[in-house]
Structures are given as structure tokens and as C-alpha cells.
PDB file of N, CA and C in Angstrom:
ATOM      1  N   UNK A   1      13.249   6.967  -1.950  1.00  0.00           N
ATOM      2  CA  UNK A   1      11.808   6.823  -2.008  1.00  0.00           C
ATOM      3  C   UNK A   1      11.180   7.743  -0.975  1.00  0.00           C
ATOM      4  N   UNK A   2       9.970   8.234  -1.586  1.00  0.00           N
ATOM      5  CA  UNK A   2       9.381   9.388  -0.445  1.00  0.00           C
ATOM      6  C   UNK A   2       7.978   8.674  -0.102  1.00  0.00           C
ATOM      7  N   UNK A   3       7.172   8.650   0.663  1.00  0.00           N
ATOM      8  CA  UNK A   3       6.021   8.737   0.480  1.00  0.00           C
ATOM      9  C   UNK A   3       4.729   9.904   0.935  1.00  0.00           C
ATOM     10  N   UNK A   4       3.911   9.700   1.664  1.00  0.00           N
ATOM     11  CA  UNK A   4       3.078  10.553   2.017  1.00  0.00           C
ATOM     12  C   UNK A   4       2.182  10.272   3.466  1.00  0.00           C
ATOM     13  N   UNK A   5       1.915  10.950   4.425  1.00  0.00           N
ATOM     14  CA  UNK A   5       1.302  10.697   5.578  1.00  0.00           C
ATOM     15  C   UNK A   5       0.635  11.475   5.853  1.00  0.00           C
ATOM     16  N   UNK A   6      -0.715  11.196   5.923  1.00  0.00           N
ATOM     17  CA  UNK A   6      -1.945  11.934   5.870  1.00  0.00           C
ATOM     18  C   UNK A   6      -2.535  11.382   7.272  1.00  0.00           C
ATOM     19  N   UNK A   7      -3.432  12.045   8.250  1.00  0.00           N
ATOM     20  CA  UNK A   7      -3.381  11.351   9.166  1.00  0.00           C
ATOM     21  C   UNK A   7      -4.705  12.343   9.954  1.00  0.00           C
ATOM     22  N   UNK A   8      -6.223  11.937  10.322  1.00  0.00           N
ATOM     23  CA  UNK A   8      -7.064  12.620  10.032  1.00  0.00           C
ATOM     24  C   UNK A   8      -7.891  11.496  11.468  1.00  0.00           C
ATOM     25  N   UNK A   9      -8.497  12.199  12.431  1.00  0.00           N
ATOM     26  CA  UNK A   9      -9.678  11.577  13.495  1.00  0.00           C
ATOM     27  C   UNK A   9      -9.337  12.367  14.439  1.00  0.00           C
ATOM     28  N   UNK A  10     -10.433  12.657  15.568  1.00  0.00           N
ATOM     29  CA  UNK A  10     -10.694  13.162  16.446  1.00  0.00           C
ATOM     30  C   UNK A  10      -8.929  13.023  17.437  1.00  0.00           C
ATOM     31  N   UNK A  11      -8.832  14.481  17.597  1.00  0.00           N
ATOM     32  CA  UNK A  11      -7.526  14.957  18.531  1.00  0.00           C
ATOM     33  C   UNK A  11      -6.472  15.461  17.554  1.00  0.00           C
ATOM     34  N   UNK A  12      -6.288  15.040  16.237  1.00  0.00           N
ATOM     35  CA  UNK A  12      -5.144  14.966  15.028  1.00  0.00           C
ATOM     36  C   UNK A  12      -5.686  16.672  14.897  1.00  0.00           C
ATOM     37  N   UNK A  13      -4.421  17.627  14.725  1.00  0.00           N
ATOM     38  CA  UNK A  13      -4.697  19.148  14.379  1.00  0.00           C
ATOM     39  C   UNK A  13      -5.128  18.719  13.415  1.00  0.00           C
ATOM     40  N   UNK A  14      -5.940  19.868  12.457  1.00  0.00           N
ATOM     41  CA  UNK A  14      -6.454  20.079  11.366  1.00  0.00           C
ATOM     42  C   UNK A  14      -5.167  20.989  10.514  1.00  0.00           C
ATOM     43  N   UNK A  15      -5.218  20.639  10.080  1.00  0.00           N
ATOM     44  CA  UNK A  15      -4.443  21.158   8.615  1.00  0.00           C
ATOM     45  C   UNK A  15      -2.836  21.727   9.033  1.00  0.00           C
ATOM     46  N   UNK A  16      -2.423  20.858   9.732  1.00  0.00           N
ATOM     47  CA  UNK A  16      -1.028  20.906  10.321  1.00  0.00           C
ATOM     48  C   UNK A  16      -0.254  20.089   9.324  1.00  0.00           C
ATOM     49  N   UNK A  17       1.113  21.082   8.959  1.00  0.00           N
ATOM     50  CA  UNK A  17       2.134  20.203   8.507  1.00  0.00           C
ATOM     51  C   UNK A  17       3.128  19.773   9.330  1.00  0.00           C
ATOM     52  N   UNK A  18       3.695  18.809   9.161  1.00  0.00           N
ATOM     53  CA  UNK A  18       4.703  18.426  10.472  1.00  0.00           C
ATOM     54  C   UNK A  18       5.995  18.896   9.378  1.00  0.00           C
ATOM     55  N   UNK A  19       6.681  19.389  10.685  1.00  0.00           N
ATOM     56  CA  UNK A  19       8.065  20.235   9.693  1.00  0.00           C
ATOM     57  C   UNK A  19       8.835  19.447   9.662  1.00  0.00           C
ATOM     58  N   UNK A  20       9.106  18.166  10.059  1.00  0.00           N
ATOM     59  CA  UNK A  20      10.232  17.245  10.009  1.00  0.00           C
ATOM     60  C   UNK A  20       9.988  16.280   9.249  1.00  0.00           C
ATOM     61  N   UNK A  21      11.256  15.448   8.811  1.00  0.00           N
ATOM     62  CA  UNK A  21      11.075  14.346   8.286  1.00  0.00           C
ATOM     63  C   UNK A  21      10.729  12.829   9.172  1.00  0.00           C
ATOM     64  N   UNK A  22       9.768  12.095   8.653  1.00  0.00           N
ATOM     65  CA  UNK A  22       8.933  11.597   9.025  1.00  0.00           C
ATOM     66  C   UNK A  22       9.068  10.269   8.271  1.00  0.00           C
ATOM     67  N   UNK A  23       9.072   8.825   9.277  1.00  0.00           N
ATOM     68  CA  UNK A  23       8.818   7.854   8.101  1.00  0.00           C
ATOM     69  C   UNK A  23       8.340   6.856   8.979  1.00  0.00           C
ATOM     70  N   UNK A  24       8.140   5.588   8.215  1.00  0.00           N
ATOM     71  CA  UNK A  24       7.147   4.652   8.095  1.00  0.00           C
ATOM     72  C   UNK A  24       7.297   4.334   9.851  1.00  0.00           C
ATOM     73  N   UNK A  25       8.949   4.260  10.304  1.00  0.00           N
ATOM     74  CA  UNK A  25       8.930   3.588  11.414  1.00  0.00           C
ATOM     75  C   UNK A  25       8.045   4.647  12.650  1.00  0.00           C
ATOM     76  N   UNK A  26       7.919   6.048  12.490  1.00  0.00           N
ATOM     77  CA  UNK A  26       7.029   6.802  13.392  1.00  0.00           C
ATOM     78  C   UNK A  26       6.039   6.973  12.928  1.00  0.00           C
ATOM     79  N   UNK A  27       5.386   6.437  11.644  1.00  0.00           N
ATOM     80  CA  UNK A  27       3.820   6.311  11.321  1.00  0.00           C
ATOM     81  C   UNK A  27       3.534   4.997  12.370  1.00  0.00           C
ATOM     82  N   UNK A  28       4.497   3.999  12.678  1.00  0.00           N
ATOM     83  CA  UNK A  28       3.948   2.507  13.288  1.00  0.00           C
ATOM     84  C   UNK A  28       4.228   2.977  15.119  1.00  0.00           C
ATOM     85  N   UNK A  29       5.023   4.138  15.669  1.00  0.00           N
ATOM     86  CA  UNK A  29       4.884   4.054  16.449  1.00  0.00           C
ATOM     87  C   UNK A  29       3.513   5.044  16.918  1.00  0.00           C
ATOM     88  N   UNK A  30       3.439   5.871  16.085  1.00  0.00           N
ATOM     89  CA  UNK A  30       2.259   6.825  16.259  1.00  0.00           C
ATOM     90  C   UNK A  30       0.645   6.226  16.574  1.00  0.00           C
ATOM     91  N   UNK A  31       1.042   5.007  15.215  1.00  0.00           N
ATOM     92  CA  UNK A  31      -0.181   4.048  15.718  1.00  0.00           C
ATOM     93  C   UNK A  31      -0.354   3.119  16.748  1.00  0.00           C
ATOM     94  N   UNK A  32       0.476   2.669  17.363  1.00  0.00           N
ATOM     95  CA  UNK A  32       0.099   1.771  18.615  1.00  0.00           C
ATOM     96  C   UNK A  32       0.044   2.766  19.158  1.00  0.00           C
ATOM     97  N   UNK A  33       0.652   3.912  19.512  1.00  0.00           N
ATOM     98  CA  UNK A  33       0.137   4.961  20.667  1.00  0.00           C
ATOM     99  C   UNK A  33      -1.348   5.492  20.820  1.00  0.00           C
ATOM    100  N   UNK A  34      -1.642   5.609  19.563  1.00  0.00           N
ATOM    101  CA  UNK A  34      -3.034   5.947  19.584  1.00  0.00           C
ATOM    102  C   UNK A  34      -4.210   5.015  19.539  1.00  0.00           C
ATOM    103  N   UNK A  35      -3.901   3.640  19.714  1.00  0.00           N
ATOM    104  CA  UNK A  35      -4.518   2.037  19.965  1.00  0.00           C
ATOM    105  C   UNK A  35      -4.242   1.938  20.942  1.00  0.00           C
ATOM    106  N   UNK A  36      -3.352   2.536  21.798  1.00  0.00           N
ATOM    107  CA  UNK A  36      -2.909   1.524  23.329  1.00  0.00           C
ATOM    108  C   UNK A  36      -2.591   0.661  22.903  1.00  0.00           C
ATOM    109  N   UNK A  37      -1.326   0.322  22.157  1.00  0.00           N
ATOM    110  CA  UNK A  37      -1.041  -1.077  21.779  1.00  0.00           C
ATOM    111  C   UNK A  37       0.866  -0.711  21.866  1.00  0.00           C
ATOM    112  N   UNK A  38       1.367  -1.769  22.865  1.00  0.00           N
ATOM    113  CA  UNK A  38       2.592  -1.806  23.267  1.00  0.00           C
ATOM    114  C   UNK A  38       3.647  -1.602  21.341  1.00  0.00           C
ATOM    115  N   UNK A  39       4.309  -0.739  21.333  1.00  0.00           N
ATOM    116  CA  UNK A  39       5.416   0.071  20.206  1.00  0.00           C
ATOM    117  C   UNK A  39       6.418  -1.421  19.803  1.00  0.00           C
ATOM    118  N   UNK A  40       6.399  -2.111  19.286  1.00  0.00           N
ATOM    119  CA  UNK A  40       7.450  -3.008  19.218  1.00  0.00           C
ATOM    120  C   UNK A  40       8.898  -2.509  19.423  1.00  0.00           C
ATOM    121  N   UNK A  41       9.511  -3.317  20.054  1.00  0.00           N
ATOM    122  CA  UNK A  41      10.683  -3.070  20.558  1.00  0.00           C
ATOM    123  C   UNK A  41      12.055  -2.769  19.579  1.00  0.00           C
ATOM    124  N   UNK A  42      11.597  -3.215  18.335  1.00  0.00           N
ATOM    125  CA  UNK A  42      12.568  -3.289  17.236  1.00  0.00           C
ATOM    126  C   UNK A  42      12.225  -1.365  16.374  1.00  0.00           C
ATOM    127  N   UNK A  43      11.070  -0.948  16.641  1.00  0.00           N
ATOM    128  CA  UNK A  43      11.025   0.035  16.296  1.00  0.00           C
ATOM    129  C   UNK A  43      11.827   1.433  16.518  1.00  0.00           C
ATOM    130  N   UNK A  44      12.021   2.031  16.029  1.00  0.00           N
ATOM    131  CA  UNK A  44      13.096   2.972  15.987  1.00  0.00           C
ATOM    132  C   UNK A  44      12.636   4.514  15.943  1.00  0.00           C
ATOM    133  N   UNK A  45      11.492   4.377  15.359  1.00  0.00           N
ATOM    134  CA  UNK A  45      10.769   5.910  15.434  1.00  0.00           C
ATOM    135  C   UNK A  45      10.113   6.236  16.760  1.00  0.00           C
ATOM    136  N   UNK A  46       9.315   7.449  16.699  1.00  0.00           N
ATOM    137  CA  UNK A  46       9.065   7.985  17.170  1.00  0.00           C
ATOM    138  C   UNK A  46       7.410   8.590  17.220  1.00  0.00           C
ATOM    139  N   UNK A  47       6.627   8.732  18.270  1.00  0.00           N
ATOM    140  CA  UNK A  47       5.194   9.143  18.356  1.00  0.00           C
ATOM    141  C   UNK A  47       5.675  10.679  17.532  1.00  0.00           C
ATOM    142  N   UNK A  48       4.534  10.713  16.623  1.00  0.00           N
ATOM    143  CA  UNK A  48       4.374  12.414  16.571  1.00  0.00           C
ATOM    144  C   UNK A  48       3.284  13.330  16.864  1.00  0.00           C
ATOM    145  N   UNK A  49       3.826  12.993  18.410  1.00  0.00           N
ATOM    146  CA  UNK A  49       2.779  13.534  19.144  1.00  0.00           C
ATOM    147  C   UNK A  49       2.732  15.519  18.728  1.00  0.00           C
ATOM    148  N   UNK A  50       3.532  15.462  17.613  1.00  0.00           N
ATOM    149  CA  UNK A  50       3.188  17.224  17.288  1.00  0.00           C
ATOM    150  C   UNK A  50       2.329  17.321  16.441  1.00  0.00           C
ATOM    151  N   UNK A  51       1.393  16.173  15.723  1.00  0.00           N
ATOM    152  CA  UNK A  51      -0.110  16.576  14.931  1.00  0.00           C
ATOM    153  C   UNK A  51      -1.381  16.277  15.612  1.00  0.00           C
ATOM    154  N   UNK A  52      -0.842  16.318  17.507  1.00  0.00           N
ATOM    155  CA  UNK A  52      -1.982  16.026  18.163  1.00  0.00           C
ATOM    156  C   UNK A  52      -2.269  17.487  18.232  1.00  0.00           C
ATOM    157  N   UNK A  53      -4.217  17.137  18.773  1.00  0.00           N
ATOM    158  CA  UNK A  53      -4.099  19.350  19.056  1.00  0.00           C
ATOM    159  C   UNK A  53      -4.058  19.130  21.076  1.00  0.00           C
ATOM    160  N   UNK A  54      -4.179  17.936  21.037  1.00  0.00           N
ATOM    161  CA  UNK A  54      -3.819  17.822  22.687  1.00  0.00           C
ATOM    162  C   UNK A  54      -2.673  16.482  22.934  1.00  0.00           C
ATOM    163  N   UNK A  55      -1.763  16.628  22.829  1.00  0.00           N
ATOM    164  CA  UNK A  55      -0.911  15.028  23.064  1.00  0.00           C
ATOM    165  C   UNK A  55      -0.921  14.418  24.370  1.00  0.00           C
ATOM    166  N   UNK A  56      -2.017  14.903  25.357  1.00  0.00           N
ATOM    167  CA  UNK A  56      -2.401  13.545  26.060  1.00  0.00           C
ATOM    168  C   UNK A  56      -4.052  13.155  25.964  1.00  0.00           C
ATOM    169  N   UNK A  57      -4.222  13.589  24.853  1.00  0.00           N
ATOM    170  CA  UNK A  57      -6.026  13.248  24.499  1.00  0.00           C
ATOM    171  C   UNK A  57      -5.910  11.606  25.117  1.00  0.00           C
ATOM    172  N   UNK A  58      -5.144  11.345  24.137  1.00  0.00           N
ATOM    173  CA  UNK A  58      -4.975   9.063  24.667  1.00  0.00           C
ATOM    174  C   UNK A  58      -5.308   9.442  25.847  1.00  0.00           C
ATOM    175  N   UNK A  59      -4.391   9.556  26.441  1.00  0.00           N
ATOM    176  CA  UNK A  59      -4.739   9.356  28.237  1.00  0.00           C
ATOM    177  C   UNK A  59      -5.683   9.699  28.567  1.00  0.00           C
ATOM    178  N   UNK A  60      -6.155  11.197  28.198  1.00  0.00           N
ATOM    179  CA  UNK A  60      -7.789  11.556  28.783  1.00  0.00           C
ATOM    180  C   UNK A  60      -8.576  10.513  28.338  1.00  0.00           C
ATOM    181  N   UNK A  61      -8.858  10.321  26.966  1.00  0.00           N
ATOM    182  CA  UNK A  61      -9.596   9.676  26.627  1.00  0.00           C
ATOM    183  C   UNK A  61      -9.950   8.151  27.652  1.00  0.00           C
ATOM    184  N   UNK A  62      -8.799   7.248  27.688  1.00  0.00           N
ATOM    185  CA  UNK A  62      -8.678   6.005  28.227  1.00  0.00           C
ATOM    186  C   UNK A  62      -9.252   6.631  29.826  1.00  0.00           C
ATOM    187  N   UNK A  63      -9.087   7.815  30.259  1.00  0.00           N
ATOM    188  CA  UNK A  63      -9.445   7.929  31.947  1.00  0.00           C
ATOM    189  C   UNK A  63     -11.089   8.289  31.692  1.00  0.00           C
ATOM    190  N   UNK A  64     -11.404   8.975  30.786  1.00  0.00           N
ATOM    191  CA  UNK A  64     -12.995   8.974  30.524  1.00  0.00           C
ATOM    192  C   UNK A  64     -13.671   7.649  30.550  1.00  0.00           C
ATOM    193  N   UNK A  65     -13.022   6.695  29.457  1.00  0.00           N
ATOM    194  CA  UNK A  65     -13.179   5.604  29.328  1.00  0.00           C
ATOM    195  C   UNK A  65     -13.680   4.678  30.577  1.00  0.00           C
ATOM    196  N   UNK A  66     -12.469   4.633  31.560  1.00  0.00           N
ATOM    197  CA  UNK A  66     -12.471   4.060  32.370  1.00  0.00           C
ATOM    198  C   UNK A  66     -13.601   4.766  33.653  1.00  0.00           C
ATOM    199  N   UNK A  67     -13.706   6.021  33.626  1.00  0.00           N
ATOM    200  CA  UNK A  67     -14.783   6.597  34.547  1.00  0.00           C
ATOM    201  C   UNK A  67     -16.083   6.113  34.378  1.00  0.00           C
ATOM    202  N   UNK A  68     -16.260   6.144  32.643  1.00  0.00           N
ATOM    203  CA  UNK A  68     -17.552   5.310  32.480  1.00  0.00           C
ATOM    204  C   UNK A  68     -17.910   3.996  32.989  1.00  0.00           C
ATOM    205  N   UNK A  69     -16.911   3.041  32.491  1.00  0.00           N
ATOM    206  CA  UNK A  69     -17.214   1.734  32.697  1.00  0.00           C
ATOM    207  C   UNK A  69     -16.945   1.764  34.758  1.00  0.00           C
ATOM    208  N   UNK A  70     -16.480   2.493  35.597  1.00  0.00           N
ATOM    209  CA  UNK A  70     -16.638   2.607  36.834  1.00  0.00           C
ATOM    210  C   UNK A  70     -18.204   2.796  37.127  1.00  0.00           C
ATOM    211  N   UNK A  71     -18.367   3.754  36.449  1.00  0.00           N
ATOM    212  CA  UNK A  71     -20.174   4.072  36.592  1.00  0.00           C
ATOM    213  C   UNK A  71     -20.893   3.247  35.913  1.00  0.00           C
ATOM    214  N   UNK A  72     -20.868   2.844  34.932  1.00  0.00           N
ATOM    215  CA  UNK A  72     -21.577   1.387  34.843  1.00  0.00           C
ATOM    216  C   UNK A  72     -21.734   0.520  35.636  1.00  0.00           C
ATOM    217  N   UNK A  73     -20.078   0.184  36.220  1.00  0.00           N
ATOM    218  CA  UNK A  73     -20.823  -1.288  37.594  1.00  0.00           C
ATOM    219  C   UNK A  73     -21.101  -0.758  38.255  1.00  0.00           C
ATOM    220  N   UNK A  74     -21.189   0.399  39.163  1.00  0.00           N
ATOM    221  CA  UNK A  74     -22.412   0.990  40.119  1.00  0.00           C
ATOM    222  C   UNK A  74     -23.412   0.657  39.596  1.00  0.00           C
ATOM    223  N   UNK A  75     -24.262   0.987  38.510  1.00  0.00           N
ATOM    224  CA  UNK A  75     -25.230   0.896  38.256  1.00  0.00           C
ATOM    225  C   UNK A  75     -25.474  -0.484  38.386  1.00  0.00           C
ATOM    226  N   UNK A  76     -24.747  -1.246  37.445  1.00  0.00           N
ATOM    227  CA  UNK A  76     -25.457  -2.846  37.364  1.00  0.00           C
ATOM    228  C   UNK A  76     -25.402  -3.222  38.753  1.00  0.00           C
ATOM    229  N   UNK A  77     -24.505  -3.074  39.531  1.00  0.00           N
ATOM    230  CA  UNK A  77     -24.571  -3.524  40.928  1.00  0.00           C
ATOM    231  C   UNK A  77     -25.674  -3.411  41.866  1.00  0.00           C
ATOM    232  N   UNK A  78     -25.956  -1.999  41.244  1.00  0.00           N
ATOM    233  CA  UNK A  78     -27.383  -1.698  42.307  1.00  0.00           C
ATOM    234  C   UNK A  78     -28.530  -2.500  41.676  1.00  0.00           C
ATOM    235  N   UNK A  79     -28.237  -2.751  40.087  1.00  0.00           N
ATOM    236  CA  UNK A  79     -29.122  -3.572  39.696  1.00  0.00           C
ATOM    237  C   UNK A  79     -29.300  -4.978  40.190  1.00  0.00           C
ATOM    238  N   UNK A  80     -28.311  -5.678  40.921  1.00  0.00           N
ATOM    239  CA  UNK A  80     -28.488  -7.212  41.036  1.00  0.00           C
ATOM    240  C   UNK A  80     -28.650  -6.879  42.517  1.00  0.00           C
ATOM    241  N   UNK A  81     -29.056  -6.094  42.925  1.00  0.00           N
ATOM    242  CA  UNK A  81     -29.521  -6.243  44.537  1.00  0.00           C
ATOM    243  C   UNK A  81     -31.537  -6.987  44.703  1.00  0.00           C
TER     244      UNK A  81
END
């Protein structure tokens, strides 16, 4: 059985084929990686972090993330004075 993995949002190259074979168990680890969501332990694949166009966007992203919500409680803080 073959199937197909199409895989398309902000950081994913554009019109990249991945040259390897590829299956369901590194479509499920690919996705908790890109959720921040812990890989189950029974899993066997692998991130393919080769259809990122940056493979630590996650991380930037989550440190942007977190810069914001830093600058937010400054703000509210100065607000409850």
C-alpha cells in the first residue's frame, strides 16, 4: 500500500519533493514536532525536518512567542500599578 503526503503552512518549502521514502509513522512524528507536542514513545519514524525551508522555524517561532507574551506582562504590570 502507498499513500500520499502533501504537507503545506508557513515554514514547509514550497514545491519540494522529499527524495525518500516516507510513511505514516514520520507523518505522526513530523506532527507533534510542529505542535510542540511530546512524539510518542512507541513511534518509530522520524521528523522530516527536510520540507522545512528553516528546520528550527518551531524553535524561533515558540522564542518569538514567548518574547511576546514577556512583553505583554510588562505592560499589564505597569498597568496594575
Amino acid at each position: 500500500m502507498k499513500g500520499l503526503l502533501t504537507m503545506t503552512g508557513p515554514g514547509i518549502e514550497k514545491g519540494y519533493r522529499l527524495q525518500r521514502t516516507c510513511g505514516i509513522v514520520d507523518a505522526v512524528a513530523t506532527i507533534c514536532y510542529l505542535l510542540d507536542l511530546p512524539v510518542p514513545e512507541t513511534t518509530e519514524g522520524g521528523v522530516l525536518y527536510q520540507a522545512f525551508e528553516d528546520p528550527n522555524f518551531e524553535l524561533k517561532e515558540i522564542q518569538r512567542l514567548r518574547d511576546a507574551l514577556a512583553r505583554m506582562e510588562v505592560m499589564l504590570a505597569g498597568q496594575e500599578r
